[in-house]
Protein backbone atom coordinates (compact mmCIF):
# COMPACT_ATOMS: atom_id res chain seq x y z
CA UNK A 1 3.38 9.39 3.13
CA UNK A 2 2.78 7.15 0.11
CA UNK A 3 0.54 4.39 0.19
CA UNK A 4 1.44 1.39 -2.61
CA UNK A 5 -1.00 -1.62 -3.13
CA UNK A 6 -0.67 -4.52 -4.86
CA UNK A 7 -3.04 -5.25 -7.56
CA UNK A 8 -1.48 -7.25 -10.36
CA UNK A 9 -0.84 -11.11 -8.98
CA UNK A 10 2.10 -13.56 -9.40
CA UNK A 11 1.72 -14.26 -12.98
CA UNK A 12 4.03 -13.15 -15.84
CA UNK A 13 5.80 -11.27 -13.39
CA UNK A 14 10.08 -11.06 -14.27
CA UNK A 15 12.60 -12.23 -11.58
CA UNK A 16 13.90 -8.56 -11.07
CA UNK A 17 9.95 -7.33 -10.13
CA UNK A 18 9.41 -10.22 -8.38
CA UNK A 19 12.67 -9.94 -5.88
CA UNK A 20 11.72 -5.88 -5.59
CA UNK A 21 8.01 -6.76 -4.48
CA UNK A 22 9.13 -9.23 -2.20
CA UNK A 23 11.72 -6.95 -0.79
CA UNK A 24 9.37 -4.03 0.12
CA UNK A 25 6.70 -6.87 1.58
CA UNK A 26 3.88 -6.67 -1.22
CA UNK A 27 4.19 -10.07 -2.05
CA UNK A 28 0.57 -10.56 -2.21
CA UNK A 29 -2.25 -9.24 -4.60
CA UNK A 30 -4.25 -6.78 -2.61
CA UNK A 31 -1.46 -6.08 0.43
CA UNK A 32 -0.25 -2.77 0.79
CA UNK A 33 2.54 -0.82 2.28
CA UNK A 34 3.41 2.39 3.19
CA UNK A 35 6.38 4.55 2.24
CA UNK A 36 8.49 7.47 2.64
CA UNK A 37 7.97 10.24 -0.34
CA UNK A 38 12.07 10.36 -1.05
CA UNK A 39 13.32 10.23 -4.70
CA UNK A 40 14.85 6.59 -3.96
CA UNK A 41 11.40 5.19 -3.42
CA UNK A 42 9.89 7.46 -6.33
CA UNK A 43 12.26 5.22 -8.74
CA UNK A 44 11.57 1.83 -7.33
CA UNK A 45 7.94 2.42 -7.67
CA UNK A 46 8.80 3.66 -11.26
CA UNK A 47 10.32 -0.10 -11.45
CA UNK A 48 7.30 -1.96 -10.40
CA UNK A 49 4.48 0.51 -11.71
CA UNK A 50 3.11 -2.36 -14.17
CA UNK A 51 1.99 -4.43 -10.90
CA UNK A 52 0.75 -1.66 -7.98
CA UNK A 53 -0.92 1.10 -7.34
CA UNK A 54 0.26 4.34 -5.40
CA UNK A 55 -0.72 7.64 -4.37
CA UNK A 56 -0.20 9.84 -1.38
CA UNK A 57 -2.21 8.77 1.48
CA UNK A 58 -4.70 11.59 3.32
CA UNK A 59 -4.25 11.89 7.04
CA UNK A 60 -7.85 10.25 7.85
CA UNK A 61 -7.59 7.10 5.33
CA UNK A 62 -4.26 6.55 7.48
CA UNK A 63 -6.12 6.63 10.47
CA UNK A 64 -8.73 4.15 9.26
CA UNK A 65 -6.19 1.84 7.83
CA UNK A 66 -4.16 1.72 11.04
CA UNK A 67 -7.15 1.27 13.20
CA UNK A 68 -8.74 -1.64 10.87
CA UNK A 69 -6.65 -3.53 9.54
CA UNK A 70 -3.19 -3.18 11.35
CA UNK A 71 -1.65 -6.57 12.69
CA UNK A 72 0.44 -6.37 16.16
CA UNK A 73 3.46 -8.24 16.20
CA UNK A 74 2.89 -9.05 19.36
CA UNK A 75 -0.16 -11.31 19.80
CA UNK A 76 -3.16 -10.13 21.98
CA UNK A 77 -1.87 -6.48 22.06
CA UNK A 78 -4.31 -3.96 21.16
CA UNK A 79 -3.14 -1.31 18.86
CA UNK A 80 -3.68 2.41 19.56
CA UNK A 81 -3.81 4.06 15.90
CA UNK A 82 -3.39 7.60 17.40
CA UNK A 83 -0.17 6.98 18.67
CA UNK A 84 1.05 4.88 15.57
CA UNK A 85 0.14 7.45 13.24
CA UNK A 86 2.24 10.30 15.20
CA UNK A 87 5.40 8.24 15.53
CA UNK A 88 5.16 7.14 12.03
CA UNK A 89 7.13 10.17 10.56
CA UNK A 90 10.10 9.13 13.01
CA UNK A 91 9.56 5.34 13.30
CA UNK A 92 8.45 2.75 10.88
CA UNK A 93 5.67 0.82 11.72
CA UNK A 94 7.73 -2.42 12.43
CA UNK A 95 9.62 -0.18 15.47
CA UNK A 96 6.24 0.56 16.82
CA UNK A 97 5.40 -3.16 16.86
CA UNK A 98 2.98 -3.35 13.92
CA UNK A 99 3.67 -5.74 10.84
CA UNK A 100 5.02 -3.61 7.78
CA UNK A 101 2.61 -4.29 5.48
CA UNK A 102 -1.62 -4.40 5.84
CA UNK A 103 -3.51 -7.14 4.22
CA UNK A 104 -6.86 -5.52 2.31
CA UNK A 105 -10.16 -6.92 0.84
CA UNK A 106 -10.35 -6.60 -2.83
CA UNK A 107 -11.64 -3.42 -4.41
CA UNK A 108 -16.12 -3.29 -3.38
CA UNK A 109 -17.85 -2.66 -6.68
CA UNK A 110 -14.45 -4.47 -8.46
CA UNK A 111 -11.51 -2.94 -10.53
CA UNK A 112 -13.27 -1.73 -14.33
CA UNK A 113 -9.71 -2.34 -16.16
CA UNK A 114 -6.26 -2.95 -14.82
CA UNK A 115 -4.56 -0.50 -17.38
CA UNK A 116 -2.79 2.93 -16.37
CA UNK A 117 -4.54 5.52 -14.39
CA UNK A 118 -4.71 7.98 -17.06
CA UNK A 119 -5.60 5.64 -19.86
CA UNK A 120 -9.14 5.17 -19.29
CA UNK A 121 -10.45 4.05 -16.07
CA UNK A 122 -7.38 1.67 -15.11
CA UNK A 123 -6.12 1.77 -11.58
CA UNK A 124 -1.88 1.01 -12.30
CA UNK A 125 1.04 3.33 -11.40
CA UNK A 126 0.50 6.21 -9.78
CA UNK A 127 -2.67 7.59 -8.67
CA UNK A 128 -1.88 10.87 -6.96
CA UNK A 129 -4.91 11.63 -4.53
CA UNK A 130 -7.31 9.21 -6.36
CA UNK A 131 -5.80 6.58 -4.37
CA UNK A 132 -7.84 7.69 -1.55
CA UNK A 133 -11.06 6.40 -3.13
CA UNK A 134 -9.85 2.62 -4.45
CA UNK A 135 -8.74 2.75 -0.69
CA UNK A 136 -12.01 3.13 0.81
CA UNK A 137 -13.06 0.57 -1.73
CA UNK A 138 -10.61 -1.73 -0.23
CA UNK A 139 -10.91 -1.52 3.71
């Protein structure tokens, strides 16, 4: 499971980004999403690597994120994280009556540089198992 947040916001952002961030429900800074690891999804993250960060997602940051900051679609439902995160290889989350996307609190101890991961201490494109950390950060 890949896990892709927003960082960049709406500014200087071209139409074609744009329409692909607001397809895939990141359509604001610090939201976040999470996706199948399939080559399709590999190449529209290639796309919109300028604006988000991604990374694969460990099984107890999932957890956490479910159980905090998951949204029912239904109001005044509780939401059970176990059973979310078991049916999540075989459902997506908006079949298991959760909104698609998670709304998180900007990075504790900030972002220092919004460059490349790689190129210096920047957080953009893809993050392998670092994500887990700016995660933490965020929830």
């Amino acid at each position: 499971m890949i896990i892709v947040i927003r960082i960049s916001g709406m500014v200087d952002v071209s139409e074609n980004v744009q329409y692909i961030l607001h397809n895939i429900n990141l359509r604001r800074k610090y939201s976040a999403i999470l996706m199948q690891e399939n080559p399709e999804n590999i190449k529209l993250l290639n796309k919109v690597r300028s604006f988000v960060a991604y990374g694969k997602i460990s099984d107890e940051n999932l957890m956490k994120l479910i159980s905090l900051r998951a949204e029912s679609l239904k109001r005044n439902v509780k939401i059970n994280a176990e059973s979310i995160v078991k049916n999540l290889e075989k459902k997506s989350l908006r079949e298991l009556d959760v909104k698609p996307f998670f709304r998180l609190h900007p990075p504790r101890k900030g972002i220092e540089s919004k460059k490349h991961f790689g190129v210096g201490k920047g957080v953009l494109g893809d993050n392998k198992e670092h994500i887990n950390a700016l995660l933490e950060r965020m929830l």
